[in-house]
Protein backbone atom coordinates (compact mmCIF):
# COMPACT_ATOMS: atom_id res chain seq x y z
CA UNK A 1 -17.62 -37.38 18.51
CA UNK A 2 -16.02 -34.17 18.53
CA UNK A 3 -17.43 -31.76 15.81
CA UNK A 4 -15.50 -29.11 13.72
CA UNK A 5 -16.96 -25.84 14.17
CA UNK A 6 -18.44 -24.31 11.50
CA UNK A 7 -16.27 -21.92 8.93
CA UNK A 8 -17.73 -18.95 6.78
CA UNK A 9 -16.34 -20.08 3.16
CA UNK A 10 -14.01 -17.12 1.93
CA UNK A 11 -15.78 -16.01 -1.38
CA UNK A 12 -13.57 -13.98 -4.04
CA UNK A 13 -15.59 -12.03 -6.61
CA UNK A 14 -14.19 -10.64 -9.93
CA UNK A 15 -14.87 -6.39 -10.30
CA UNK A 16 -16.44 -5.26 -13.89
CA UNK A 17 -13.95 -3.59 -16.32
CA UNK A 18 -12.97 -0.19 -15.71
CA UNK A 19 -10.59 1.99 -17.15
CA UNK A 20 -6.97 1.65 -15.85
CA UNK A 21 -6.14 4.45 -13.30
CA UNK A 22 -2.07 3.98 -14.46
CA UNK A 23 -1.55 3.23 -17.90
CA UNK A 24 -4.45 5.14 -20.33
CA UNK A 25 -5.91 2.94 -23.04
CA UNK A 26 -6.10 -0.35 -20.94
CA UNK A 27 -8.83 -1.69 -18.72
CA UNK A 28 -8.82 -2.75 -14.81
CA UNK A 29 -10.59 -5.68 -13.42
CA UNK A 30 -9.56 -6.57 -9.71
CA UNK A 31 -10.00 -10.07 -7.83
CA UNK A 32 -11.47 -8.56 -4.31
CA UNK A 33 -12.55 -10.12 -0.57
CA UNK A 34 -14.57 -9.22 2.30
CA UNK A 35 -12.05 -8.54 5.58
CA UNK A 36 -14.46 -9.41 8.17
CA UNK A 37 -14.81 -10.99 11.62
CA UNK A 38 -12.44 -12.53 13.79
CA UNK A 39 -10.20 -13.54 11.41
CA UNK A 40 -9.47 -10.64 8.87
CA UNK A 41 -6.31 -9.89 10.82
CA UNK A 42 -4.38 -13.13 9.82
CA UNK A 43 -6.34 -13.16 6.74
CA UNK A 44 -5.22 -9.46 5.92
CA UNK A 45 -1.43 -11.08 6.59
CA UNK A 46 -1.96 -13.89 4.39
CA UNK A 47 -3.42 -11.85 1.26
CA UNK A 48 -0.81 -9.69 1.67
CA UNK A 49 1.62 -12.09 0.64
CA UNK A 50 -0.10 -13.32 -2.05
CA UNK A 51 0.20 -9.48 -3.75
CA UNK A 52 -3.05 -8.02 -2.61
CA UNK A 53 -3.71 -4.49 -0.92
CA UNK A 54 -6.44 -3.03 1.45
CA UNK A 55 -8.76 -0.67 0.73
CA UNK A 56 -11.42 0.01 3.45
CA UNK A 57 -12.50 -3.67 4.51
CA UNK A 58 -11.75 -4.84 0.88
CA UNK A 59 -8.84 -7.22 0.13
CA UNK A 60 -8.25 -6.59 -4.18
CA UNK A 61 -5.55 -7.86 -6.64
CA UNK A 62 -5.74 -6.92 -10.01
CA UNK A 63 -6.42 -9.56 -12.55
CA UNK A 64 -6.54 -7.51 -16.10
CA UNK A 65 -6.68 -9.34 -19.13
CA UNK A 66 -3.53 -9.19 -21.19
CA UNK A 67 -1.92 -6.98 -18.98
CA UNK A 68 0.83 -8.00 -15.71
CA UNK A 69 1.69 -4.07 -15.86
CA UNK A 70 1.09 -4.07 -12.26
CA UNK A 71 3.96 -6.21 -10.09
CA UNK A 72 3.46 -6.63 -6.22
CA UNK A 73 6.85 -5.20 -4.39
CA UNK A 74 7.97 -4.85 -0.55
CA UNK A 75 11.27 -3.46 0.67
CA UNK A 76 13.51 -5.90 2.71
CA UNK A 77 13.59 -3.47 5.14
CA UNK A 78 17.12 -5.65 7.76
CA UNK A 79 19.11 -5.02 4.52
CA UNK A 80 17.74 -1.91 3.01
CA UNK A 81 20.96 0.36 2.01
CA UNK A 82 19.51 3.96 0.77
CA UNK A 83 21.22 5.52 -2.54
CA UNK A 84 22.96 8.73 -2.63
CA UNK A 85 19.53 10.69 -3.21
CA UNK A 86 17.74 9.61 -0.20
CA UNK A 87 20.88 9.70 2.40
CA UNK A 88 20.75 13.51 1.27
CA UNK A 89 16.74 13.58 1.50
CA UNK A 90 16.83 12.10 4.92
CA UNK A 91 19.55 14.76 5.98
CA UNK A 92 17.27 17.82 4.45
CA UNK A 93 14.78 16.24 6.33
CA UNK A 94 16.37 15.48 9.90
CA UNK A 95 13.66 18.62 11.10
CA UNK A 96 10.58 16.43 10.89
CA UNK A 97 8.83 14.84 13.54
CA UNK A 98 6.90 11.52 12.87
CA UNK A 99 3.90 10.72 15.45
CA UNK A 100 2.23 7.41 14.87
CA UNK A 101 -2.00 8.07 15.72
CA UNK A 102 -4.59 5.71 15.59
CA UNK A 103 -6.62 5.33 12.59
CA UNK A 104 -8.58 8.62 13.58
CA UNK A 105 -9.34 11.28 10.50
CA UNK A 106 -9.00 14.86 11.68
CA UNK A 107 -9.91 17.92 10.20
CA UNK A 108 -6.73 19.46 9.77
CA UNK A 109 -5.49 15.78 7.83
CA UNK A 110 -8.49 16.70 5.90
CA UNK A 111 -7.69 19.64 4.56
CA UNK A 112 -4.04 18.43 3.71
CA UNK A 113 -5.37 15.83 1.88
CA UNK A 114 -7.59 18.16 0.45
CA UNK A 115 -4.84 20.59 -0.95
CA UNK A 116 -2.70 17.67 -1.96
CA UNK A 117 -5.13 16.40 -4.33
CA UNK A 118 -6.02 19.58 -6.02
CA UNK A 119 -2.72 20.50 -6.88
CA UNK A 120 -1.25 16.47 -7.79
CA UNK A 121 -4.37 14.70 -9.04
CA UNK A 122 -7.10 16.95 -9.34
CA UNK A 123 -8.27 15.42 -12.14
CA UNK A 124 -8.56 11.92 -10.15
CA UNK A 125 -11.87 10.78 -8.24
CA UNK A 126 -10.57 11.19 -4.74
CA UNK A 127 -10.17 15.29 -5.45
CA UNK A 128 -13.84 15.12 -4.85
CA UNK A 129 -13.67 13.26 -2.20
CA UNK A 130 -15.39 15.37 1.05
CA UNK A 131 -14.83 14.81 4.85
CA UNK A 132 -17.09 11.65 5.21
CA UNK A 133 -15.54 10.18 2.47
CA UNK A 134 -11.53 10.53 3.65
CA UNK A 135 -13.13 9.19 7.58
CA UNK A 136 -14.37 6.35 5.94
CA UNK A 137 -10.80 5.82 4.24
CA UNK A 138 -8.97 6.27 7.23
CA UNK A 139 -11.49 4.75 9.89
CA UNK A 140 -13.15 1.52 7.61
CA UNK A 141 -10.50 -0.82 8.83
CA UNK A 142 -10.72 -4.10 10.25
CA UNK A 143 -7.39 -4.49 11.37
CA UNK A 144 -4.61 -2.73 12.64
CA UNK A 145 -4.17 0.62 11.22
CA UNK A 146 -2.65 4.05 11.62
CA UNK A 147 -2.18 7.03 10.76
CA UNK A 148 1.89 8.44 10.55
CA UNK A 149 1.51 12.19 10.47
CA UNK A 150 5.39 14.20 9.87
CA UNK A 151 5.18 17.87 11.76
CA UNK A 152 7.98 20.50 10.72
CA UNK A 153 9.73 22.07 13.83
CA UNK A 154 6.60 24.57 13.80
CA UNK A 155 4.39 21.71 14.92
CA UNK A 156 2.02 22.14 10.91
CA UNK A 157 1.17 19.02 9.61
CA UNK A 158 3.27 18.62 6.06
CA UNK A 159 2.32 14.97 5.55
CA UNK A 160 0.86 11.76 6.29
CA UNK A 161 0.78 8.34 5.42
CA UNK A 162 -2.19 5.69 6.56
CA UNK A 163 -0.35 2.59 7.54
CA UNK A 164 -1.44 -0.96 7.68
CA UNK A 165 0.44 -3.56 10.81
CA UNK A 166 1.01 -7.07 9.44
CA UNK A 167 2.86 -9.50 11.26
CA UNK A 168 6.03 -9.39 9.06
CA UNK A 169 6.27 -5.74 8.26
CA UNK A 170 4.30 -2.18 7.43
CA UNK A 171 1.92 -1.58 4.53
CA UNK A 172 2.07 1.72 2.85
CA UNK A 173 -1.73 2.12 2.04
CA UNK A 174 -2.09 5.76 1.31
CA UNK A 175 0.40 8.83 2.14
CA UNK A 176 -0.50 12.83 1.04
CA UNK A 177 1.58 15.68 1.46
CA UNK A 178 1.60 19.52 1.64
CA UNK A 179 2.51 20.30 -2.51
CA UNK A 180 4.03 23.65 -1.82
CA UNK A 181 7.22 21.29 0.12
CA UNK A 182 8.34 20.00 -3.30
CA UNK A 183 11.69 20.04 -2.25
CA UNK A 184 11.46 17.42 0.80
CA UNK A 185 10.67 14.66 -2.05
CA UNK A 186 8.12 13.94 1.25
CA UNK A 187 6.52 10.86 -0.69
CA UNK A 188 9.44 9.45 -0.82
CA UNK A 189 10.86 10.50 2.65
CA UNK A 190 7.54 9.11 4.28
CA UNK A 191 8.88 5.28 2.72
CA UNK A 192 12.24 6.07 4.01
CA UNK A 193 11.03 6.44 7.98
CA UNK A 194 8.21 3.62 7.46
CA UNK A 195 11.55 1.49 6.69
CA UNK A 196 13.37 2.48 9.55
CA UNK A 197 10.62 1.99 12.06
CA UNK A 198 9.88 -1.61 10.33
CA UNK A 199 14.07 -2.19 10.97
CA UNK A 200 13.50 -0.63 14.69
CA UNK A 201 10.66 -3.28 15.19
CA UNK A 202 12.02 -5.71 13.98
CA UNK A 203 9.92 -6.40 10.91
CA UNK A 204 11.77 -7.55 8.28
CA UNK A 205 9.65 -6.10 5.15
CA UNK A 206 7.91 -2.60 4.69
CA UNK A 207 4.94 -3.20 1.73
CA UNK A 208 4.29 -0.64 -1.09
CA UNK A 209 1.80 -2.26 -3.00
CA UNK A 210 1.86 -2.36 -6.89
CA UNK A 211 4.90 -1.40 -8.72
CA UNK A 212 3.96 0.05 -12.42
CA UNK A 213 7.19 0.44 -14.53
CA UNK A 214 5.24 1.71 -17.67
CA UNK A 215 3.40 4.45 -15.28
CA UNK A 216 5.69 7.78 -14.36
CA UNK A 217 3.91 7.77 -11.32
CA UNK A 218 4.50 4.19 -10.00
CA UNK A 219 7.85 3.64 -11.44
CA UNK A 220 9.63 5.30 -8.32
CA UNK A 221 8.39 2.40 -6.16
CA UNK A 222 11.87 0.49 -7.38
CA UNK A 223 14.31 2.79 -6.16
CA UNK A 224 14.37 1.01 -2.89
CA UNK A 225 16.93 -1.84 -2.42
CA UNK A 226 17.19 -4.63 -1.96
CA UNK A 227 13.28 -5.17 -3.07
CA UNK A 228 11.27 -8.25 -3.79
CA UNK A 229 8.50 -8.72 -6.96
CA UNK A 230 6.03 -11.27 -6.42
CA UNK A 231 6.76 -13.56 -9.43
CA UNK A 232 5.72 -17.42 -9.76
CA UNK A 233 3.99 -17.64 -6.16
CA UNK A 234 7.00 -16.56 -4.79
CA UNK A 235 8.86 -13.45 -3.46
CA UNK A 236 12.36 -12.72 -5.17
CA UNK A 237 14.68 -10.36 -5.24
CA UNK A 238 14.25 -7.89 -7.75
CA UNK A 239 18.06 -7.52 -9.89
CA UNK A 240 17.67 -4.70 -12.08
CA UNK A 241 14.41 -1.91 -12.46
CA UNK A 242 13.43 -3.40 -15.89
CA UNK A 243 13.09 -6.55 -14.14
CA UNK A 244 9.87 -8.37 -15.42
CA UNK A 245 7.32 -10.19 -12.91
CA UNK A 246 3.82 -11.05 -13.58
CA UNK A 247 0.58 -9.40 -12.15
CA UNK A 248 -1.14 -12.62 -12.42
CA UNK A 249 0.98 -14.48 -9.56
CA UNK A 250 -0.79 -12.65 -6.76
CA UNK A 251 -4.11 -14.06 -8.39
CA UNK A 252 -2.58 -17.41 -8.83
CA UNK A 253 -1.09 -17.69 -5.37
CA UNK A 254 -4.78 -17.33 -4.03
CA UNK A 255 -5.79 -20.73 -3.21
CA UNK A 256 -1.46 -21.72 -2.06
CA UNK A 257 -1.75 -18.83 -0.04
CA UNK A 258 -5.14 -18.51 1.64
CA UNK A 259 -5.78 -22.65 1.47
CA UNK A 260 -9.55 -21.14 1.37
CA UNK A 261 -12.47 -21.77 -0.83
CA UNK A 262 -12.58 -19.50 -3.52
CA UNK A 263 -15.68 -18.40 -5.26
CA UNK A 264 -15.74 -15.64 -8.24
CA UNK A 265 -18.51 -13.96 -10.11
């Protein structure tokens, strides 16, 4: 008799309440997962569609109590039409070099990131973040990652975005600029090329992770169209900007999704 090799049960665990890092007043609790072994690569794809994000070798989804502030959204990247605004940003910005480098932190990232934080979110935990602490972001990854860094025609690093691989697109996970290039809109320019090189690969979605309309700082993740929200299991297009989608489907879609044991505590 032919026996089924043994399979590490998936186990999900549920984080403690924290404050919410977007909207103040509210509290975060996440659903998270070990990415480990041989298969966190198709695992990392399958989460993925289910709403979740990476962080290091952590797979996490929030799953807040009376709140679905935070909506899953990815850019259909073979029919992605930019607005006025970005054809004009992408002109402006025709003198900057992307270089795709493996997931490898570098002291002169470092000290972008370093600069960036200060002067956007120094009041966040990662402005006290030191060297160790961005390798480990950049480096701790189980799959296929890398790092996009955008050079100005005198060859200084303005920007950077660490990028995740899936099989049907690219993840935004984390992208940092130089603040004193306001004008470039470079956050926004750095989603504009990861589009184009998903459309040049022939990967039909680019990922952007949680889309917060109540938050200033996460609304701009709906400019880009056509989009889809993760609402009801299930990707759909997203119509208008107040469109409403819940939080809670990427938590739902878990066990639909993965088709793996769950365990939470």
């Amino acid at each position: 008799m032919l026996q089924r090799p043994n399979r590490r049960p998936q186990f999900f665990y549920t984080t403690a309440p924290l404050p919410c890092p977007y909207l103040p007043g509210r509290t975060e609790r996440k659903i998270v997962t070990e990415l480990t072994g041989p298969d966190a690569e198709s695992l990392h794809d399958r989460l993925s569609r289910a709403g979740f994000r990476r962080s290091h070798n952590i797979a996490y989804s929030p799953v807040c109590p009376g709140c679905t502030a935070c909506v899953p959204i990815r850019i259909i990247a073979s029919d992605f039409e930019p607005n006025r605004v970005q054809r004009k940003l992408d002109k402006l910005n025709g003198d900057i070099a992307a270089f795709e480098a493996p997931a490898r932190a570098t002291a002169e990232q470092f000290a972008l990131f370093q600069r960036y934080q200060q002067i956007r979110h120094a009041e966040g935990d990662m402005a006290a973040m030191g060297f160790y602490d961005y390798r480990a972001m950049v480096e701790d990854t189980p799959i296929t990652t890398g790092v996009v860094e955008f050079r100005d025609p005198r060859d200084r690093l303005i920007g950077a975005c660490l990028t995740d691989w899936l099989s049907d697109g690219l993840s935004a996970v984390y992208s940092f600029y130089d603040p004193a290039e306001q004008r470039r809109s470079l956050g926004t320019w750095a989603i504009l090329w990861l589009v184009g090189r998903a459309r040049s690969l022939g990967l039909p979605f680019v990922y952007l992770g949680y889309w917060v309309p109540e938050s200033r700082k996460m609304a701009y993740k709906s400019r880009f169209r056509p989009s889809e929200v993760l609402s009801g299991g299930a990707w759909r297009v997203l119509r208008d900007a107040a469109d409403p989608a819940s939080a809670e489907d990427a938590a739902a879609a878990i066990a639909a999704t993965t088709r793996l044991p769950q365990s939470a505590g």
